[in-house]
PDB file of N, CA and C in Angstrom:
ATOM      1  N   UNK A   1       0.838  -1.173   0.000  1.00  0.00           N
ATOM      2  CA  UNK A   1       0.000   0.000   0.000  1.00  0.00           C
ATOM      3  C   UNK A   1       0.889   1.244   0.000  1.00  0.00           C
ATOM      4  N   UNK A   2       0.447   2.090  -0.769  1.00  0.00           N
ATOM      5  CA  UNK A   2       1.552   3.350  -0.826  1.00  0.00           C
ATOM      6  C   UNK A   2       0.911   4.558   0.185  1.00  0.00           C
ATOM      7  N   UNK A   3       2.232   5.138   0.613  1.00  0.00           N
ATOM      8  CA  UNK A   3       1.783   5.997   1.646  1.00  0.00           C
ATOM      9  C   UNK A   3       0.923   7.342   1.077  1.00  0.00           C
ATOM     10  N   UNK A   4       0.387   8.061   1.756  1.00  0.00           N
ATOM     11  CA  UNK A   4      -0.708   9.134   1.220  1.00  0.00           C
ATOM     12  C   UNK A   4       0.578  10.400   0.777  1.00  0.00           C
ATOM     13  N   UNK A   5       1.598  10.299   1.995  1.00  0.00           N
ATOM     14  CA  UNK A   5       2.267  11.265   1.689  1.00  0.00           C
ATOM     15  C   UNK A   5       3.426  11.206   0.684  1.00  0.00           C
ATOM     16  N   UNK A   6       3.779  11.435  -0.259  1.00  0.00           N
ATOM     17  CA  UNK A   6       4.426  10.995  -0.807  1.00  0.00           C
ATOM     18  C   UNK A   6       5.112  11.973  -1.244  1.00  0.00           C
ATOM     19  N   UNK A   7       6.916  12.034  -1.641  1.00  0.00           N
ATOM     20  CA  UNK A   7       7.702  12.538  -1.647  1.00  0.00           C
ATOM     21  C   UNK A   7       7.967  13.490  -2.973  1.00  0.00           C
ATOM     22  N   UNK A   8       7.643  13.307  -4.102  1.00  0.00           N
ATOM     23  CA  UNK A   8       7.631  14.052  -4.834  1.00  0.00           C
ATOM     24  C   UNK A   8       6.237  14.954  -5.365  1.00  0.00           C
ATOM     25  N   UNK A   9       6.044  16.039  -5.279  1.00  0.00           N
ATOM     26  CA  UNK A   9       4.713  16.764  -5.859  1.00  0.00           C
ATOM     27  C   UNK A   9       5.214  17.441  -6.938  1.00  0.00           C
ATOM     28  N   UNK A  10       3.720  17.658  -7.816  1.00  0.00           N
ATOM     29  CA  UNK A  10       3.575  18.709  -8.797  1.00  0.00           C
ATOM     30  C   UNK A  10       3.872  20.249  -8.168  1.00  0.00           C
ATOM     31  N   UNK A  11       4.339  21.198  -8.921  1.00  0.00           N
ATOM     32  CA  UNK A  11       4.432  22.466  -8.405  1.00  0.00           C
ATOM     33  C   UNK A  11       4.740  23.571  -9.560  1.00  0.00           C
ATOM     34  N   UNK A  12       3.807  24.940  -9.416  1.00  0.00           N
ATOM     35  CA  UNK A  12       3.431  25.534 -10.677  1.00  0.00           C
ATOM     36  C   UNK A  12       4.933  26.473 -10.766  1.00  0.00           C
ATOM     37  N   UNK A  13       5.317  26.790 -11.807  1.00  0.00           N
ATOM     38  CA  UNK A  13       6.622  27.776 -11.582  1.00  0.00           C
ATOM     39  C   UNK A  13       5.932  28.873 -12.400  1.00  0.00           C
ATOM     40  N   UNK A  14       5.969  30.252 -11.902  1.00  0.00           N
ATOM     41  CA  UNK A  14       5.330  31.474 -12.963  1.00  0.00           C
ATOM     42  C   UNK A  14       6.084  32.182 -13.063  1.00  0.00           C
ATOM     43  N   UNK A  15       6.213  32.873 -14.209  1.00  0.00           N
ATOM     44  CA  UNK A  15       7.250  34.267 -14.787  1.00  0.00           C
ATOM     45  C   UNK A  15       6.688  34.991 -13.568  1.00  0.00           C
ATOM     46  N   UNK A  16       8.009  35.910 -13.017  1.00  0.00           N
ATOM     47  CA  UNK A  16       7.810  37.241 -12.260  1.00  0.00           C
ATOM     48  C   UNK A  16       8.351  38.432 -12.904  1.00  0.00           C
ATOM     49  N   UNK A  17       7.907  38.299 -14.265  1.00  0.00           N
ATOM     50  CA  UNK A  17       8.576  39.782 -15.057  1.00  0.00           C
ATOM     51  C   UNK A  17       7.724  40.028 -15.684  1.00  0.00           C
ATOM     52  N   UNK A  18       6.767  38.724 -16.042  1.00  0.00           N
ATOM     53  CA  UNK A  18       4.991  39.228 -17.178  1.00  0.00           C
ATOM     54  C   UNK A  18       4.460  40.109 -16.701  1.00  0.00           C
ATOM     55  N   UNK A  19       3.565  41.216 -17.006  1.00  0.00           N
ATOM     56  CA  UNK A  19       2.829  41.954 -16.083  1.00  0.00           C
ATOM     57  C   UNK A  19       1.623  41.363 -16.810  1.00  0.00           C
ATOM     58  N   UNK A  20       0.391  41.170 -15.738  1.00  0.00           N
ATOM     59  CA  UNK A  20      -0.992  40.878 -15.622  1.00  0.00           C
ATOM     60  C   UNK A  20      -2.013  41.631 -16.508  1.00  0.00           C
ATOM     61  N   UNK A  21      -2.511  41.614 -17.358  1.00  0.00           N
ATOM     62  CA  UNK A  21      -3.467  42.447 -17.901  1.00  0.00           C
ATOM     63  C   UNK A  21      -3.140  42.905 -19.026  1.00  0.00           C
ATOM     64  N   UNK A  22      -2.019  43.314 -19.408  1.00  0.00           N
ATOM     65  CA  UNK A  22      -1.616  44.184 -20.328  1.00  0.00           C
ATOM     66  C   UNK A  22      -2.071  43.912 -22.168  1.00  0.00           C
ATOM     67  N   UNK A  23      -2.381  44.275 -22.923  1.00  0.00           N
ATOM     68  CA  UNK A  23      -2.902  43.706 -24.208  1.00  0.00           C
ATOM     69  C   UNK A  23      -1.478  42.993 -24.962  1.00  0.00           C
ATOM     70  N   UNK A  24      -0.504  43.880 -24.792  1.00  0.00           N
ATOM     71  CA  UNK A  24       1.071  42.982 -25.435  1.00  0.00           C
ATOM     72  C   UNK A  24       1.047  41.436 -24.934  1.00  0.00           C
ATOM     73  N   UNK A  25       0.924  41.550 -23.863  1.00  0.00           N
ATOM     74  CA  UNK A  25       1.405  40.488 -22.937  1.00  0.00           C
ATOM     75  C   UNK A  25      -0.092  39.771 -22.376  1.00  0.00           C
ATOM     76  N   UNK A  26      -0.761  39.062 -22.837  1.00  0.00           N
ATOM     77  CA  UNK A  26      -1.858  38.852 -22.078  1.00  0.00           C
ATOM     78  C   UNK A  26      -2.224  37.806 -21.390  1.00  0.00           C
ATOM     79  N   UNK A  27      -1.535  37.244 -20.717  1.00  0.00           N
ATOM     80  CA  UNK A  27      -0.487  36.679 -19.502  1.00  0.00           C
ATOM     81  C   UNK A  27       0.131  36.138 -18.907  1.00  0.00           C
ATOM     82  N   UNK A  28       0.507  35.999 -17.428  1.00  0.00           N
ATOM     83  CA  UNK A  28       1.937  35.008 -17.138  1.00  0.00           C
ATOM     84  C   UNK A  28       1.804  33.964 -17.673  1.00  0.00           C
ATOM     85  N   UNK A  29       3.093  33.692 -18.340  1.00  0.00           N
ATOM     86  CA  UNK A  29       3.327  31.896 -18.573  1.00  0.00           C
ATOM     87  C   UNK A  29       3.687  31.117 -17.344  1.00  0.00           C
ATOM     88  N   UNK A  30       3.208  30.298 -17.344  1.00  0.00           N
ATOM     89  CA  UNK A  30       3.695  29.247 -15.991  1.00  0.00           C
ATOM     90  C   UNK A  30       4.117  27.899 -16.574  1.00  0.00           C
ATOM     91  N   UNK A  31       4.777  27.138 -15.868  1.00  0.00           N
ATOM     92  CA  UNK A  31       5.429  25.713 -16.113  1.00  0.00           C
ATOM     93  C   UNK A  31       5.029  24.975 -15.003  1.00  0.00           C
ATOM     94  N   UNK A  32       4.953  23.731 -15.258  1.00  0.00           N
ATOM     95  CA  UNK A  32       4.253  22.945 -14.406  1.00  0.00           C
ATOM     96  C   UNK A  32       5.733  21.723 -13.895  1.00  0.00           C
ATOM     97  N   UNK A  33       6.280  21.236 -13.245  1.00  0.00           N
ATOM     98  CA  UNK A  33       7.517  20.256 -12.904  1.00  0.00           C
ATOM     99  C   UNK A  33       6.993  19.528 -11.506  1.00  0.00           C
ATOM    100  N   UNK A  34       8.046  18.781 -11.276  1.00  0.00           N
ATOM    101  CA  UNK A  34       7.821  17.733 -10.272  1.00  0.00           C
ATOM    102  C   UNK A  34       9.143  18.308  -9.576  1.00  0.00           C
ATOM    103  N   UNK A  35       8.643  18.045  -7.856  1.00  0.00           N
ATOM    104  CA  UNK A  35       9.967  18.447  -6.724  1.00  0.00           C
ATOM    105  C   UNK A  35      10.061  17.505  -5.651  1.00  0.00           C
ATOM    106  N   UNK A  36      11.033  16.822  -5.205  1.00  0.00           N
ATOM    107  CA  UNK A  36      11.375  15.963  -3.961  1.00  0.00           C
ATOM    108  C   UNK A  36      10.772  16.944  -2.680  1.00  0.00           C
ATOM    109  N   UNK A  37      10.074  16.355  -1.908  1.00  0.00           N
ATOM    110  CA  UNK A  37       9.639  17.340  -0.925  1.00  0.00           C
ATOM    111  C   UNK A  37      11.115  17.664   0.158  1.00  0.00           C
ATOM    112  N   UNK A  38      11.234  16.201   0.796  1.00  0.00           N
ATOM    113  CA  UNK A  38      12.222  15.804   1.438  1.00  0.00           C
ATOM    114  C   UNK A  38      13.527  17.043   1.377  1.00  0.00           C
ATOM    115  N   UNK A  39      13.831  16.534  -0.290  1.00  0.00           N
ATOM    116  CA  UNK A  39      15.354  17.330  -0.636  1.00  0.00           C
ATOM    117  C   UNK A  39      14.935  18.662  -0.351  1.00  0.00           C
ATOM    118  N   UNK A  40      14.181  19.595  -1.135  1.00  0.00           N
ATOM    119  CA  UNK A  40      13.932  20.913  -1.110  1.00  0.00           C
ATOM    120  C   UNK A  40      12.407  21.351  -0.586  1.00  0.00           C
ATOM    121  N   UNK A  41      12.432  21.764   0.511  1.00  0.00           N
ATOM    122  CA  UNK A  41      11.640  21.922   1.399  1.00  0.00           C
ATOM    123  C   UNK A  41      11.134  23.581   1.402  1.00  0.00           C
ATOM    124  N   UNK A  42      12.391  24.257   0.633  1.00  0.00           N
ATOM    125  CA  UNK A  42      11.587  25.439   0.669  1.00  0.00           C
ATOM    126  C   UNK A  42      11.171  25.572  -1.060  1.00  0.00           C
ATOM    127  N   UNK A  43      10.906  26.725  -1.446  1.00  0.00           N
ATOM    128  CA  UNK A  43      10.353  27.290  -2.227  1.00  0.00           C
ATOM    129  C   UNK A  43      11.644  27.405  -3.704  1.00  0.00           C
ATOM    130  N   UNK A  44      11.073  26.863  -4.950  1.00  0.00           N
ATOM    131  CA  UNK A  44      12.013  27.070  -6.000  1.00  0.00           C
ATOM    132  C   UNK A  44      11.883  28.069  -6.554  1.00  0.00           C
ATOM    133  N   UNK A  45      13.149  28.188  -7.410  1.00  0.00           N
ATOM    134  CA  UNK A  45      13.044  29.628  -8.152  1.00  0.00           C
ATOM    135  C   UNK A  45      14.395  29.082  -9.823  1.00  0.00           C
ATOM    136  N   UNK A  46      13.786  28.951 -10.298  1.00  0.00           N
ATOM    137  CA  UNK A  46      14.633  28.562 -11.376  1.00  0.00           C
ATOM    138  C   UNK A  46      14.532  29.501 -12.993  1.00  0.00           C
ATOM    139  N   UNK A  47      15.617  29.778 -13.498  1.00  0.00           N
ATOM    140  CA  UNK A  47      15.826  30.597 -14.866  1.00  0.00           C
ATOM    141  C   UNK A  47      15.351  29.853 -16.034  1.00  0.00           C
ATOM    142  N   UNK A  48      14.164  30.309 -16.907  1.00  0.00           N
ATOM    143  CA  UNK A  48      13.788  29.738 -17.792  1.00  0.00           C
ATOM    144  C   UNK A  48      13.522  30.609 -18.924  1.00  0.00           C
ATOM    145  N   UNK A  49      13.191  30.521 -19.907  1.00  0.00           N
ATOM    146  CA  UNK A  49      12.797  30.872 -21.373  1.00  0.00           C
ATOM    147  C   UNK A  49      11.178  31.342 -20.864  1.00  0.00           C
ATOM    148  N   UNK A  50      10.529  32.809 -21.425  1.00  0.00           N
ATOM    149  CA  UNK A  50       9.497  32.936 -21.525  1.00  0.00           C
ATOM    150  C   UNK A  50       8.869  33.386 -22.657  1.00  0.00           C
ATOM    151  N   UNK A  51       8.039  33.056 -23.318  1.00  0.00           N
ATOM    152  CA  UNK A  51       8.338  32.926 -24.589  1.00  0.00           C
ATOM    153  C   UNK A  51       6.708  34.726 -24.784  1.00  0.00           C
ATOM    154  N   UNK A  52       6.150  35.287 -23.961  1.00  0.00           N
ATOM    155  CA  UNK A  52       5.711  36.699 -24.057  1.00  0.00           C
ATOM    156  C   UNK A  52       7.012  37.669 -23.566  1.00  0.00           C
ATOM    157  N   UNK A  53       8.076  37.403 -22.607  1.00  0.00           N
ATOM    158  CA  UNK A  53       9.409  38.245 -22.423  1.00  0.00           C
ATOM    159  C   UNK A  53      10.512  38.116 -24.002  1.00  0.00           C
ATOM    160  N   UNK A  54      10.260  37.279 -24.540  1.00  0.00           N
ATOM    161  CA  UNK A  54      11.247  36.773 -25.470  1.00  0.00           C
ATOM    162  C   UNK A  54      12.714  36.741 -24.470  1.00  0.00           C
ATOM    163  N   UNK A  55      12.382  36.268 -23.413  1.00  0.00           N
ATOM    164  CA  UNK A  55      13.904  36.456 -22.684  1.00  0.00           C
ATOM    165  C   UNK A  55      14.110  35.327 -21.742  1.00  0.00           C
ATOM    166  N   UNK A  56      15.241  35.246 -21.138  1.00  0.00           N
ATOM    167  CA  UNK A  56      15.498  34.330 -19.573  1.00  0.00           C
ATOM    168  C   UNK A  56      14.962  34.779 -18.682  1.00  0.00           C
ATOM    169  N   UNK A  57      13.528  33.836 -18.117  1.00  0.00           N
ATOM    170  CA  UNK A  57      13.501  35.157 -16.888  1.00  0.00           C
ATOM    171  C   UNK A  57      13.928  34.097 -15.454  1.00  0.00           C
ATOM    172  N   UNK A  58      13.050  34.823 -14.075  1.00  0.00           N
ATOM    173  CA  UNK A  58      13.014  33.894 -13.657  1.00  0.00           C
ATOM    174  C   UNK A  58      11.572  33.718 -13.032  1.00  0.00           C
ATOM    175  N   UNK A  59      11.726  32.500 -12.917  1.00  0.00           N
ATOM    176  CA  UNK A  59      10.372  31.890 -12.215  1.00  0.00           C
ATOM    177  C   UNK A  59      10.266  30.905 -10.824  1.00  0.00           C
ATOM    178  N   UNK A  60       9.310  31.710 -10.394  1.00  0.00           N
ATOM    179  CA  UNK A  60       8.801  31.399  -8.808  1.00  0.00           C
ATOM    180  C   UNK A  60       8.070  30.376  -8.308  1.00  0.00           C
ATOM    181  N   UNK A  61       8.122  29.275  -7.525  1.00  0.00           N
ATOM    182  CA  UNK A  61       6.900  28.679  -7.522  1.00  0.00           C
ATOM    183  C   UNK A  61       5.808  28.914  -6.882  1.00  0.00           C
ATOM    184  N   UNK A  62       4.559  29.142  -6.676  1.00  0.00           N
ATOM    185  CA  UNK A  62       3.479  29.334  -6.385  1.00  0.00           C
ATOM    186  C   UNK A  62       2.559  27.989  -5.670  1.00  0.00           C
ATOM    187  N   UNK A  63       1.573  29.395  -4.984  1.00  0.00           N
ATOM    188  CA  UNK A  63       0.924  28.032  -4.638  1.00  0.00           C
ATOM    189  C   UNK A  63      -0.069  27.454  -5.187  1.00  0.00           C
ATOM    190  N   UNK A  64      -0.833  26.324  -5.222  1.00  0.00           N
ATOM    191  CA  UNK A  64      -2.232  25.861  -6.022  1.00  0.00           C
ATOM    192  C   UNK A  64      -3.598  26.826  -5.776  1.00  0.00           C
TER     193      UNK A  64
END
């Protein structure tokens, strides 16, 4: 039987450079990945491609 809690979850990562609303940009991109709870316990933040920045940005994870 597998335990309820289990060590790896889904977790949303969102651009923090999109701005909300705007007609250029009409809005944040987010990425969806998997995280070891165990290993990293706090909060990620990883450099990715956003494809409304045309740039590297970075992205935060959020909550559900």
């Amino acid at each position: 039987m597998a335990k309820t809690k289990d060590a790896r979850i889904t977790i949303i990562l969102e651009c923090t450079s999109c701005s909300r609303g705007d007609k250029k940009y009409p809005g944040v991109f987010r990425y969806t990945t998997q995280k070891n709870r165990r290993n990293t316990p706090t909060r990620i933040e990883l450099k990715k491609i956003c494809p409304y920045c045309y740039r590297h940005t970075i992205y935060k994870e959020i909550k559900k």
